[in-house]
N, C-alpha and C. Protein backbone atom coordinates (compact mmCIF):
# COMPACT_ATOMS: atom_id res chain seq x y z
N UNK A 1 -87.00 -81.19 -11.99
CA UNK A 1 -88.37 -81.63 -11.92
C UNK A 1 -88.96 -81.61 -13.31
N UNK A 2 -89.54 -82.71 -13.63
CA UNK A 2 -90.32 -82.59 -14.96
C UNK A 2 -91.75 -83.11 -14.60
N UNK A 3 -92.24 -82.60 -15.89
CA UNK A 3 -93.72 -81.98 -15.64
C UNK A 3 -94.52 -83.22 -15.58
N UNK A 4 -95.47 -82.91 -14.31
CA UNK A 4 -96.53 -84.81 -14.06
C UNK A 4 -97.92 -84.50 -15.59
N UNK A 5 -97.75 -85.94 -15.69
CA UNK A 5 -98.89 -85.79 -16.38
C UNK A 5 -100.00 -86.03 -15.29
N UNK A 6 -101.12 -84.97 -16.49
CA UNK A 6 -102.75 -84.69 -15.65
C UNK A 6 -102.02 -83.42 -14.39
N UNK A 7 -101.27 -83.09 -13.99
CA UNK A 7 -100.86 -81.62 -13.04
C UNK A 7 -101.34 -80.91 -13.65
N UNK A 8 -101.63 -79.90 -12.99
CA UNK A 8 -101.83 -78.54 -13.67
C UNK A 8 -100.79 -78.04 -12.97
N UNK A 9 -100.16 -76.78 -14.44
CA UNK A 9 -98.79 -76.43 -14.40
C UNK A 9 -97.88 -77.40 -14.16
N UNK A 10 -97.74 -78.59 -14.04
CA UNK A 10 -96.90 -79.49 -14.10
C UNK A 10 -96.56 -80.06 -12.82
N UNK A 11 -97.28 -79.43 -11.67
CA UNK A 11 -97.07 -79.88 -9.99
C UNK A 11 -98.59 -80.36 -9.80
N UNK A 12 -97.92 -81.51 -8.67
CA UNK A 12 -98.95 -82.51 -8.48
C UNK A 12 -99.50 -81.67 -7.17
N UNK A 13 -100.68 -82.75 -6.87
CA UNK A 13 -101.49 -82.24 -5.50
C UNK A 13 -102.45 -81.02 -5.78
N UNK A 14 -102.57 -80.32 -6.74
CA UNK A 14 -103.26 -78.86 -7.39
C UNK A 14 -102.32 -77.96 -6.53
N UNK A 15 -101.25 -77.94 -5.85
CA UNK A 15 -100.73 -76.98 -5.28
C UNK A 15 -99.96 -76.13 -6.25
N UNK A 16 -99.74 -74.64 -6.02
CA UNK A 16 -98.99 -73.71 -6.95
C UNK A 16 -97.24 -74.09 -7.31
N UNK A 17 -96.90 -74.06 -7.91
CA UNK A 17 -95.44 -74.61 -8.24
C UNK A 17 -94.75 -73.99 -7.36
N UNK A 18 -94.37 -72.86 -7.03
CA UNK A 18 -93.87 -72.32 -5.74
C UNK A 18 -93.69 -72.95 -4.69
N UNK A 19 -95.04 -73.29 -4.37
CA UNK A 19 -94.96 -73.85 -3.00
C UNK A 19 -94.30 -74.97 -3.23
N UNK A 20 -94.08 -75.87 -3.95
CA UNK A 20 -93.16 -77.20 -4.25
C UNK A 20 -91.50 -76.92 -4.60
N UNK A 21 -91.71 -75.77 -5.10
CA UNK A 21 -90.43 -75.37 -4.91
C UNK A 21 -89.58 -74.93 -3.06
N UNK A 22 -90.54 -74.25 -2.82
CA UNK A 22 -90.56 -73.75 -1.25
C UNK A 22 -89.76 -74.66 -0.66
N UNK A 23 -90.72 -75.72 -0.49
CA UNK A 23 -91.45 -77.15 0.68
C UNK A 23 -89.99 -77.64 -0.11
N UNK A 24 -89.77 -78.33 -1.36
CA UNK A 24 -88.33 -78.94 -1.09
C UNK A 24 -86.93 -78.54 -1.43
N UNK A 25 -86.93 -77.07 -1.37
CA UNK A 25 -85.98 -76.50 -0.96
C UNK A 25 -85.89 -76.03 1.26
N UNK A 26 -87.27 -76.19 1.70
CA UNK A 26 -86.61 -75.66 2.86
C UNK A 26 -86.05 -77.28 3.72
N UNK A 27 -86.80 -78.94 3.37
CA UNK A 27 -86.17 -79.70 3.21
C UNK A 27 -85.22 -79.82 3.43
N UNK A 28 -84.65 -79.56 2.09
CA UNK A 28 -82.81 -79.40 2.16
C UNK A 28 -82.42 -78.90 2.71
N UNK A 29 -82.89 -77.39 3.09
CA UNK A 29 -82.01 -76.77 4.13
C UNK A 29 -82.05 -77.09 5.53
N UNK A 30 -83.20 -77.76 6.13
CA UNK A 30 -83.30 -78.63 7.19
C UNK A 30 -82.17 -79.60 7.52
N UNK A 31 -82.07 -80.74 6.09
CA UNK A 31 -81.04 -81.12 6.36
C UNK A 31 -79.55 -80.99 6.10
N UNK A 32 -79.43 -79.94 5.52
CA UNK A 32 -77.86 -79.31 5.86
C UNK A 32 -77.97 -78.74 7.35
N UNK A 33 -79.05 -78.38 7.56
CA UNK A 33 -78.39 -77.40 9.00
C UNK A 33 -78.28 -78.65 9.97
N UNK A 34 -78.63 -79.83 10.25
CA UNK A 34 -78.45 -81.01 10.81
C UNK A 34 -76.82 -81.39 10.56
N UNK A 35 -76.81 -80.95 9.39
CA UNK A 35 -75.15 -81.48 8.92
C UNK A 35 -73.91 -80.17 9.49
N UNK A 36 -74.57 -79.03 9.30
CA UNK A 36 -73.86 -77.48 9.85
C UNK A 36 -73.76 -77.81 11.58
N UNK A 37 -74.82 -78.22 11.96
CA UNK A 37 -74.70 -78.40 13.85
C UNK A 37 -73.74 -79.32 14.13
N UNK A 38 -73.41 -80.39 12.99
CA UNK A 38 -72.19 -81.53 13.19
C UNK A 38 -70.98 -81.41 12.62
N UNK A 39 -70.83 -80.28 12.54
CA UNK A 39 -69.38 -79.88 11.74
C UNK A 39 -68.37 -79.64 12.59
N UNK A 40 -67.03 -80.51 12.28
CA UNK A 40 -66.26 -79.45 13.27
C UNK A 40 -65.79 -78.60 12.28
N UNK A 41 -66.22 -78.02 10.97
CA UNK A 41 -65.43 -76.66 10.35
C UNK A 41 -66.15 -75.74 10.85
N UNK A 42 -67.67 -76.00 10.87
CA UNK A 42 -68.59 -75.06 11.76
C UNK A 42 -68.35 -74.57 13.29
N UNK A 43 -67.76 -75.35 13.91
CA UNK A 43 -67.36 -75.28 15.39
C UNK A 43 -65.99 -74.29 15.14
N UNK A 44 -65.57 -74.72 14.62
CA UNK A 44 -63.96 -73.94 14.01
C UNK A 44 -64.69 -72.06 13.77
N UNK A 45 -65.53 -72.16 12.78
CA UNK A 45 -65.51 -71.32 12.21
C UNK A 45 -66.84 -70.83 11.60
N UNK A 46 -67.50 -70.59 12.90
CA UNK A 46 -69.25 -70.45 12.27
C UNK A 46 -70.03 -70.01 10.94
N UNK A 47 -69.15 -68.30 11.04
CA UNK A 47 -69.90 -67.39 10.41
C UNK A 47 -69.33 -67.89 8.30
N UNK A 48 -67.89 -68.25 8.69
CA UNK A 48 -67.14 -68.56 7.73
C UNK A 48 -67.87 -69.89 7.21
N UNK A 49 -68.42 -71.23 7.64
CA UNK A 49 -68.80 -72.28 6.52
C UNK A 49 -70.67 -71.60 6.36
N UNK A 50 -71.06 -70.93 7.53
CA UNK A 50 -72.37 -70.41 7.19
C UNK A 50 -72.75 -70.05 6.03
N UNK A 51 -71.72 -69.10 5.61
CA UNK A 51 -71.42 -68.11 4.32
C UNK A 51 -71.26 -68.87 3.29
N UNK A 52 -70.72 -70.43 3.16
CA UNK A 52 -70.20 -71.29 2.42
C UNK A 52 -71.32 -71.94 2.32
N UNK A 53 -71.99 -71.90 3.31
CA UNK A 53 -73.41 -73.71 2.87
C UNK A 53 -74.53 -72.15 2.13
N UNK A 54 -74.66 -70.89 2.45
CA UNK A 54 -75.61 -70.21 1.90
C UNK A 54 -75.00 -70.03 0.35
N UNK A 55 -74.26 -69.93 0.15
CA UNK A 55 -73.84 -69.75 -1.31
C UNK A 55 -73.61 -71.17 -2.00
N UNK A 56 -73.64 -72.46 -1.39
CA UNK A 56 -73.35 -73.58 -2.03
C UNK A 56 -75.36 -73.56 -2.46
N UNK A 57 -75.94 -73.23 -1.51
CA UNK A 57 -77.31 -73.33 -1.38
C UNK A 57 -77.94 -72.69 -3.06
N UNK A 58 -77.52 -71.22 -2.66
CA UNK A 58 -77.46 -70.34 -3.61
C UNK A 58 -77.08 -70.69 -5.11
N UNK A 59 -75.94 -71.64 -5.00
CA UNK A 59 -75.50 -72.31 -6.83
C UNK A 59 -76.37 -73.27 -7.13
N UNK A 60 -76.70 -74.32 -6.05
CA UNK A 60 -77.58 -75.54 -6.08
C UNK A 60 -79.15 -75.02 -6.74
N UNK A 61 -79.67 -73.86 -6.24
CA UNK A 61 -81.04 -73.27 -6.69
C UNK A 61 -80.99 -72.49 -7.52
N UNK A 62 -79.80 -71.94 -8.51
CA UNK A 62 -79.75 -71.35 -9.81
C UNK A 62 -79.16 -72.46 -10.51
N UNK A 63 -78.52 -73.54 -10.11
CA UNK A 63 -77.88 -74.68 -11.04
C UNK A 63 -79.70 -75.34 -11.67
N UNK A 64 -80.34 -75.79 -10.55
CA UNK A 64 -81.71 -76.58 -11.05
C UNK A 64 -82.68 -75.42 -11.81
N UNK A 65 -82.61 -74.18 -11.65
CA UNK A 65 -83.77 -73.55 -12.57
C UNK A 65 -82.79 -73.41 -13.89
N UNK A 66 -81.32 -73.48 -13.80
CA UNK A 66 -80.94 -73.00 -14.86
C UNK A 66 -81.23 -74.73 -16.16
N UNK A 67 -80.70 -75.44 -15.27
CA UNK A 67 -81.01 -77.02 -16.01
C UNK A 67 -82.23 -77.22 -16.37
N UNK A 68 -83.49 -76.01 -16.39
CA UNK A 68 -84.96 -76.68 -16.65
C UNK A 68 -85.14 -76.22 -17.91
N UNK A 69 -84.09 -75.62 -18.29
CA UNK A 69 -84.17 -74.92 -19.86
C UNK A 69 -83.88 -75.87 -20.90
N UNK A 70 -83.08 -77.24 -20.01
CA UNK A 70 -82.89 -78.62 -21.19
C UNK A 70 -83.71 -79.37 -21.07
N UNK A 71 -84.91 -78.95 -20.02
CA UNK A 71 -85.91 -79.98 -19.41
C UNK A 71 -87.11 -79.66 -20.78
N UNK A 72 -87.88 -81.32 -21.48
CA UNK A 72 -89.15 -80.23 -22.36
C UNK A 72 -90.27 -80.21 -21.29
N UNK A 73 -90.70 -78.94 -21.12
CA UNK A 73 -92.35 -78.67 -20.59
C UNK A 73 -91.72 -77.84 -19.17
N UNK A 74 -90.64 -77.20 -18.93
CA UNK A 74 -89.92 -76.45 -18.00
C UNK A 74 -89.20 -75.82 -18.37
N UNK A 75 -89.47 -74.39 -17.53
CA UNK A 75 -88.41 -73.24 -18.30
C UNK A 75 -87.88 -72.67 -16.95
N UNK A 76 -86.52 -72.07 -16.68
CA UNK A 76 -85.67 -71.60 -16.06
C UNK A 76 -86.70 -70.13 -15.13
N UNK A 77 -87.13 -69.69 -14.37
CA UNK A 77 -88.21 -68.57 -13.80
C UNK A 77 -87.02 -68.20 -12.39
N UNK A 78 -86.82 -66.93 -12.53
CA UNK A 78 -86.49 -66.29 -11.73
C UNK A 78 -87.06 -66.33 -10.14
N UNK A 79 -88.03 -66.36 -10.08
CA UNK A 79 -89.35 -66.54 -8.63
C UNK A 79 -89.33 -67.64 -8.38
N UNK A 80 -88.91 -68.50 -9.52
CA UNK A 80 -88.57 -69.90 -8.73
C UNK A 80 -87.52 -70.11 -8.17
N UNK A 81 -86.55 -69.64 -8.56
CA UNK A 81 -85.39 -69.36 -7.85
C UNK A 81 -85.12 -68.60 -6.30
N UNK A 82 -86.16 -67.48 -5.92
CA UNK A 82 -86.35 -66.37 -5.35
C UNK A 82 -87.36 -67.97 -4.03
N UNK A 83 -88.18 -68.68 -4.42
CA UNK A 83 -88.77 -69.62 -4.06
C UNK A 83 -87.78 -70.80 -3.46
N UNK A 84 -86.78 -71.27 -4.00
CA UNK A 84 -85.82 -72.12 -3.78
C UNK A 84 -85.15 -71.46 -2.22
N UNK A 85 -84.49 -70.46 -2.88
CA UNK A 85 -83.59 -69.76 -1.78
C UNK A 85 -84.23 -69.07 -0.54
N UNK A 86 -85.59 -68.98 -0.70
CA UNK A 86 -86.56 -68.60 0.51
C UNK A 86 -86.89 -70.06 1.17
N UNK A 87 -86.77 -71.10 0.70
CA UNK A 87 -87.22 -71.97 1.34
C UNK A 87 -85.80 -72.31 2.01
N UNK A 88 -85.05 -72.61 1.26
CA UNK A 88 -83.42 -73.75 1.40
C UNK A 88 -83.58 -72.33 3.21
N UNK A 89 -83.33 -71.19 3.04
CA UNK A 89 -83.28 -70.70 4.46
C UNK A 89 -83.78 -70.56 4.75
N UNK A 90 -85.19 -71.02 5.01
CA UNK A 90 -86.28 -71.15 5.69
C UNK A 90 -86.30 -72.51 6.22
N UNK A 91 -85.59 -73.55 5.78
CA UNK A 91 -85.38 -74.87 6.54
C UNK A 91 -84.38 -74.82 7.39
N UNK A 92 -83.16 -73.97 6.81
CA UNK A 92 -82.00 -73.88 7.37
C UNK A 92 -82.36 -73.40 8.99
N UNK A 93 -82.89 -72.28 8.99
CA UNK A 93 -83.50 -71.27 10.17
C UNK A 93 -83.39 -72.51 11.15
N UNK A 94 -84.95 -72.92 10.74
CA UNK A 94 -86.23 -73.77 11.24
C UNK A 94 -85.15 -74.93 12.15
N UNK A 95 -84.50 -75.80 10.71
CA UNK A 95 -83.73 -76.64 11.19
C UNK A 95 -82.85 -76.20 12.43
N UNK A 96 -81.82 -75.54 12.59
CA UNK A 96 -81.32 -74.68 13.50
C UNK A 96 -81.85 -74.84 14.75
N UNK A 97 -83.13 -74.11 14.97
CA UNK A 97 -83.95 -73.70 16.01
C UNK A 97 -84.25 -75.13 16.36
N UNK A 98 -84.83 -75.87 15.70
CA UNK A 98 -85.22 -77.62 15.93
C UNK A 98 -84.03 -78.31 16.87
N UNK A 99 -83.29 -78.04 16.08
CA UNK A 99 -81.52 -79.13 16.60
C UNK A 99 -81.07 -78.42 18.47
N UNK A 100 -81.19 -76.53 18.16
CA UNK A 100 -81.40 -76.31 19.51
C UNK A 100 -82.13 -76.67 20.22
N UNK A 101 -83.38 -76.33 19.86
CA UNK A 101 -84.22 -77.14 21.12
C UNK A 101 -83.93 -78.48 21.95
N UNK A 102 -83.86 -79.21 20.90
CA UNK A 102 -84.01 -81.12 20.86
C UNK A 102 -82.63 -81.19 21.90
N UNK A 103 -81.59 -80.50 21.55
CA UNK A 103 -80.34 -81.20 21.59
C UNK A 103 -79.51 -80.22 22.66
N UNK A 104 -79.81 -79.14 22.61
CA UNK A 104 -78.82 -78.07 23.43
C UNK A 104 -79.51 -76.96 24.62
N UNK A 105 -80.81 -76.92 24.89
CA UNK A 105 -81.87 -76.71 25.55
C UNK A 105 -81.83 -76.98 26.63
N UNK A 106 -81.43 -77.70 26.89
CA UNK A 106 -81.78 -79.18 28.12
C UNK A 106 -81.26 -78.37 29.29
């Protein structure tokens, strides 16, 4: 993400950078867990690709804060990171619970 002009702190909408971090990290994890409910490695082997999409999650949200250090007007923040990975499984959850309902409920 690079910084909007006229943002304050560099995120649009006046919202806190966090929360944009949050909102499109839990996103993503929404739609991996759409992709985790259609797996047959997941069907195979729950707990085992679970462990695999949380740590792919996990490199993906220290890979982008670590890349903001080549970004100019963005620097690499720990809490943003802590922000990423609270959201990415906070979609994941959400997503989950969604796909049950909709799809396996019935």
């Amino acid at each position: 993400m690079t910084p909007i002009d006229g943002a304050e702190d560099g995120c649009p909408l006046g919202l806190p950078c966090l929360t944009w971090h949050f909102g499109l990290f839990a996103v993503l994890g929404a739609v991996i867990a759409a992709r985790y409910a259609t797996s047959d490695a997941a069907r195979r082997s729950p707990q085992r690709v679970l462990g695999m999409v949380v740590l792919v999650i996990w490199m993906f949200a220290a890979g982008t804060e670590i890349a903001q250090g080549w970004v100019e007007g963005r620097e690499p923040q720990l809490i943003d990171w802590v922000a990423n990975m609270a959201g990415a499984v906070c979609g994941l959850l959400l997503g989950s619970a969604a796909l049950r309902l909709l799809f396996f409920d019935r």
